[in-house]
Protein backbone atom coordinates (compact mmCIF):
# COMPACT_ATOMS: atom_id res chain seq x y z
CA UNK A 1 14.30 9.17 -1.50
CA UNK A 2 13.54 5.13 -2.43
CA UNK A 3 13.06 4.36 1.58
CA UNK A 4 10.89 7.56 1.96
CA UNK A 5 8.33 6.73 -0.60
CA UNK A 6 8.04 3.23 0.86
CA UNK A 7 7.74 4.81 4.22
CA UNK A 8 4.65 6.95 2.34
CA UNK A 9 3.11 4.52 0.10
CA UNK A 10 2.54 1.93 3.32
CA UNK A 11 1.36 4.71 5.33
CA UNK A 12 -1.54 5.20 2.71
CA UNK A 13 -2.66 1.92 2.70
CA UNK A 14 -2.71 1.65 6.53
CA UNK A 15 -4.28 5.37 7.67
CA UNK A 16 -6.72 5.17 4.41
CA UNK A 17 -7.42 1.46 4.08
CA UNK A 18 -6.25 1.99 0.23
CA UNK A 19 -3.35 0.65 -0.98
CA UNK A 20 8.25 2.43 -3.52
CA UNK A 21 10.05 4.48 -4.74
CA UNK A 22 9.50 7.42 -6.50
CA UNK A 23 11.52 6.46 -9.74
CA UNK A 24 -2.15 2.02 0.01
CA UNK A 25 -13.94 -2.69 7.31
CA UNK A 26 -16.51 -2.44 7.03
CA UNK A 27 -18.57 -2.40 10.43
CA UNK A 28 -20.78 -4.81 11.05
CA UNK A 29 -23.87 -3.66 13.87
CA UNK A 30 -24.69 -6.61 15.81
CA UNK A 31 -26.74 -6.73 19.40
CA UNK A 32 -23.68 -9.19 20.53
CA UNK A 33 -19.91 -8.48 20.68
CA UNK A 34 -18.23 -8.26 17.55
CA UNK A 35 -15.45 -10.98 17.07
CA UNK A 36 -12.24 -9.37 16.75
CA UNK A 37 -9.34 -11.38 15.60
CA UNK A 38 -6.62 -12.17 18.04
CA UNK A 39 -3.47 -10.62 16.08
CA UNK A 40 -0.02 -11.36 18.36
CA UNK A 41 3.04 -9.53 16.87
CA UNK A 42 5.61 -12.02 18.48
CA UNK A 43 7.99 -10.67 15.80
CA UNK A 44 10.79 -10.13 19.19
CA UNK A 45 10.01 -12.93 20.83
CA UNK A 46 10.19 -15.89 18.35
CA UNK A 47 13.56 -17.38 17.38
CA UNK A 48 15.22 -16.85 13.68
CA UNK A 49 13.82 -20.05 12.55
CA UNK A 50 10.04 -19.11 12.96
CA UNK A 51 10.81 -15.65 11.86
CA UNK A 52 12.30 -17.08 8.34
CA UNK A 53 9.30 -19.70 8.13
CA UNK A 54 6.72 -16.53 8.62
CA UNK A 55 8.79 -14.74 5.83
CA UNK A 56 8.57 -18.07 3.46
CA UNK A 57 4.90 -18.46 4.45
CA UNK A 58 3.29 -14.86 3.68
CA UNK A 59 6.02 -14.44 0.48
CA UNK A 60 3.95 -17.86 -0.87
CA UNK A 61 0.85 -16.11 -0.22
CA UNK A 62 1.63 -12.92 -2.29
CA UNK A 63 4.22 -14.55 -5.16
CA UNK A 64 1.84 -17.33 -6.51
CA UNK A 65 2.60 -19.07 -9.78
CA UNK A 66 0.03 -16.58 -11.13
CA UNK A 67 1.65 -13.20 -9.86
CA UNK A 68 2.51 -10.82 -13.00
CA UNK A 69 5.39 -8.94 -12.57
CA UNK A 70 5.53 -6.80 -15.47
CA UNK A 71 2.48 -6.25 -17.77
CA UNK A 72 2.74 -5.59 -21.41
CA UNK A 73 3.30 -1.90 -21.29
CA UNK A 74 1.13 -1.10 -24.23
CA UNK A 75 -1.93 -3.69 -23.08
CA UNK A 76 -1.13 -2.34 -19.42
CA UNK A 77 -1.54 1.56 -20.20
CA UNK A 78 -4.26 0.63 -22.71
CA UNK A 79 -6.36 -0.85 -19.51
CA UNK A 80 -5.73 2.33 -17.50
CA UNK A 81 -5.79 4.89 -20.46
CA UNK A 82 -8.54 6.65 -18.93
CA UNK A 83 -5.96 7.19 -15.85
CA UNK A 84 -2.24 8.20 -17.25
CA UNK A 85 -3.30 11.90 -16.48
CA UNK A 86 -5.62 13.45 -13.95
CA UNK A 87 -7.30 15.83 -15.96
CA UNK A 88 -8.60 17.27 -12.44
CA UNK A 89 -4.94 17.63 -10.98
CA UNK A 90 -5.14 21.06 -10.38
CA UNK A 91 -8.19 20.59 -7.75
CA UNK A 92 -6.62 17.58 -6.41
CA UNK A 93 -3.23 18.98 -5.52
CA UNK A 94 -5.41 21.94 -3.84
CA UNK A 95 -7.22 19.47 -2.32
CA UNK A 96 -4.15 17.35 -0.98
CA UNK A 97 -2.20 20.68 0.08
CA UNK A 98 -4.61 21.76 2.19
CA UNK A 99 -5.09 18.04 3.88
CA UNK A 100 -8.75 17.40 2.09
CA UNK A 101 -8.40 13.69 2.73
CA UNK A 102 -11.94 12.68 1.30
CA UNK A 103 -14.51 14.22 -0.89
CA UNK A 104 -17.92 12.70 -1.79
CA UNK A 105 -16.15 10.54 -4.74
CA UNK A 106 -12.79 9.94 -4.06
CA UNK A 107 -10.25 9.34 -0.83
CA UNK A 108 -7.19 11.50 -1.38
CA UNK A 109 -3.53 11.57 0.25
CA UNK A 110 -0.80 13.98 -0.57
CA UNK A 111 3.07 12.68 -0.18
CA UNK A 112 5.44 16.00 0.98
CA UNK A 113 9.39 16.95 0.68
CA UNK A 114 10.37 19.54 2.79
CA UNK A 115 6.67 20.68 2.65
CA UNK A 116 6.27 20.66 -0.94
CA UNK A 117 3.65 18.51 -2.44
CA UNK A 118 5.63 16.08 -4.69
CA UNK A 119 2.92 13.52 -5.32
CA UNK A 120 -0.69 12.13 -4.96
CA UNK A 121 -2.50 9.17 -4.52
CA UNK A 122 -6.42 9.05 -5.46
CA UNK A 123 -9.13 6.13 -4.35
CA UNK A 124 -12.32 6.39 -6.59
CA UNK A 125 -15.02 5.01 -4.03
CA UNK A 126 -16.63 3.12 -6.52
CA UNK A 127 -13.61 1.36 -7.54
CA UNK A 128 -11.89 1.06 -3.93
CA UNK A 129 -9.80 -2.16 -5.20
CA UNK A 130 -7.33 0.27 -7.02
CA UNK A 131 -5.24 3.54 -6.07
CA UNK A 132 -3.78 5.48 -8.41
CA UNK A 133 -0.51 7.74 -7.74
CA UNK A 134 0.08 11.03 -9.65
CA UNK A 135 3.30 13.40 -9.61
CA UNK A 136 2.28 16.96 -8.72
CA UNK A 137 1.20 17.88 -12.32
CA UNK A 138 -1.07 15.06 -12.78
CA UNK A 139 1.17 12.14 -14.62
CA UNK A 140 -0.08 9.01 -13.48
CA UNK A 141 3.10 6.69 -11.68
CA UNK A 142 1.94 3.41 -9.80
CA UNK A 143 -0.94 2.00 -9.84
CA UNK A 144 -2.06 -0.10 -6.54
CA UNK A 145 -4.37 -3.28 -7.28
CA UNK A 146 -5.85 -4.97 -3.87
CA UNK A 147 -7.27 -8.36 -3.28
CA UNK A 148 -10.43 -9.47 -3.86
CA UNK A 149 -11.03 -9.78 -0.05
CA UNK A 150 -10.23 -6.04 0.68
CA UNK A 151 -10.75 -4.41 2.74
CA UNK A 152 -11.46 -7.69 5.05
CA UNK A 153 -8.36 -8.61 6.51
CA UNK A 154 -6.24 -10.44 5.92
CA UNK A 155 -6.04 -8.61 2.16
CA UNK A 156 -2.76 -8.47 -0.39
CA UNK A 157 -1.41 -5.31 -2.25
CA UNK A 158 0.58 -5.29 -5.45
CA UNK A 159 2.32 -1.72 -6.49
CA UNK A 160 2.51 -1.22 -10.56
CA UNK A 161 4.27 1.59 -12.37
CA UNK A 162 2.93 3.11 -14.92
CA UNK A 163 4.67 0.94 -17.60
CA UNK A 164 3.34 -2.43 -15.80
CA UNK A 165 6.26 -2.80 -14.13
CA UNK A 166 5.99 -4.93 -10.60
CA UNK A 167 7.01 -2.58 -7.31
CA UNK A 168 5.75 -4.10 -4.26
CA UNK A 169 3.74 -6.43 -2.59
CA UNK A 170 2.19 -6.24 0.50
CA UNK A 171 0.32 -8.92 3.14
CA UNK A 172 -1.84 -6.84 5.72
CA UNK A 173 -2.53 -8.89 8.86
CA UNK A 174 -4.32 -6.15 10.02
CA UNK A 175 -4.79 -2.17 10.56
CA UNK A 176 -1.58 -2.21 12.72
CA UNK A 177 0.57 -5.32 10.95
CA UNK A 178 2.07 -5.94 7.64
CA UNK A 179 4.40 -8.00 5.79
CA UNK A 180 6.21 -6.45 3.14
CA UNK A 181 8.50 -7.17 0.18
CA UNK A 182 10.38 -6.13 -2.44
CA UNK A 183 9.23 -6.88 -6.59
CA UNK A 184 12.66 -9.59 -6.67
CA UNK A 185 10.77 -11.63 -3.21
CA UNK A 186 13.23 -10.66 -1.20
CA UNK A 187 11.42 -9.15 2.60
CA UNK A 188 11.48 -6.05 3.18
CA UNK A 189 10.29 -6.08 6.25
CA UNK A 190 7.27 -6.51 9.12
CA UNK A 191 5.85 -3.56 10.12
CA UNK A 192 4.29 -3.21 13.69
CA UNK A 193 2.17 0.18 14.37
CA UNK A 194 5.08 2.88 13.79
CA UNK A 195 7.65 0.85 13.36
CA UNK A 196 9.54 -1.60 10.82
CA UNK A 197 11.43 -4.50 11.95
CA UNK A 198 13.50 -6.50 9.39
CA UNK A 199 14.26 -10.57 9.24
CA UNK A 200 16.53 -10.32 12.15
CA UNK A 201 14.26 -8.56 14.40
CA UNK A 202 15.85 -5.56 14.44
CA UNK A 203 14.25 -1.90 13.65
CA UNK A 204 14.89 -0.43 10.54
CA UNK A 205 12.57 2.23 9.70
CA UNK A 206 9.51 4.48 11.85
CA UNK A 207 6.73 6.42 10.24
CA UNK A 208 4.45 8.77 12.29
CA UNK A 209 1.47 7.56 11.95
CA UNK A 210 -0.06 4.55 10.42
């Protein structure tokens, strides 16, 4: 169950551009060629040494001397009190069963068992910096909070529950490449298109669309 909520939670922030366990560009119109960045995933090809220095290099970018890893739980659901139940849940798990993905305020994605809607995650356009994940009757359980820089890449993610307590953290290279690790800093892994390779270059998990 703990691997196939990660496997969910990173394809939301990939398919939807928003941002565990159970227990996430805009265009610009030019007349010339838009500059795309030149993103190489050499994860295969380069030896154990660079691999480790990439790990040590993106975990520095995400675990700063200023990361919080738990919140006071009283401040934390005091700041999101206006979240800790969807008072709309009903709608939104109609929504999310029958694949609504988007509605003029919000970006929506439902996570399935067996093809039974067990949770929710919901992106308030005019707050697209934080996703908020529900269980099926509306009880708020992580809370995503993106960089400043989102949705320009590169952009970091940081996974909450709903008591303030640090998940996840993400680096996002881009649309198709992420680095991702555990709350303790250890690496969970890099994450190429569909598939998840871990420290040692070898593939640990697939989703089915990203």
């Amino acid at each position: 169950m703990k691997r196939f909520l990660v496997i969910l939670f990173v394809l939301l922030l990939g398919k939807v551009s928003l941002a565990a366990d159970f227990d996430q560009v805009t265009q610009q119109e030019t007349t010339q060629t838009p500059l795309v960045a030149n993103i190489v995933f050499d994860w295969l090809d380069i030896n154990q040494v660079e691999r480790d220095a990439v790990i040590a290099k993106y975990k520095a970018e995400l675990f700063k001397d200023d990361t919080v890893y738990k919140y006071n739980k009283k401040e934390f659901r005091k700041d999101y009190k206006d979240f800790l139940k969807d008072s709309d849940y009903k709608r939104h798990y109609m929504l999310v069963s029958n694949d609504v993905k988007e509605t003029n305020d919000e970006n929506l994605c439902g996570f399935f068992r067996r093809n039974v809607l067990i949770s929710y995650a919901i992106q308030y356009k005019n707050d697209l910096r934080t996703v908020y994940y529900y269980n099926a009757f509306g009880k708020l359980i992580y809370v995503d909070k993106f960089s400043e820089n989102y949705p320009n890449f590169p952009y970091m993610s940081k996974q909450y529950r709903a008591n303030g307590t640090l998940v996840s953290a993400i680096y996002f290279m881009s649309h198709d490449m992420q680095y991702m690790y555990n709350k303790d800093q250890s690496f969970k892994g890099a994450w190429y298109k569909n598939k998840m390779y871990d420290n040692r270059a070898k593939q640990v998990l697939t989703r089915n669309n990203w």
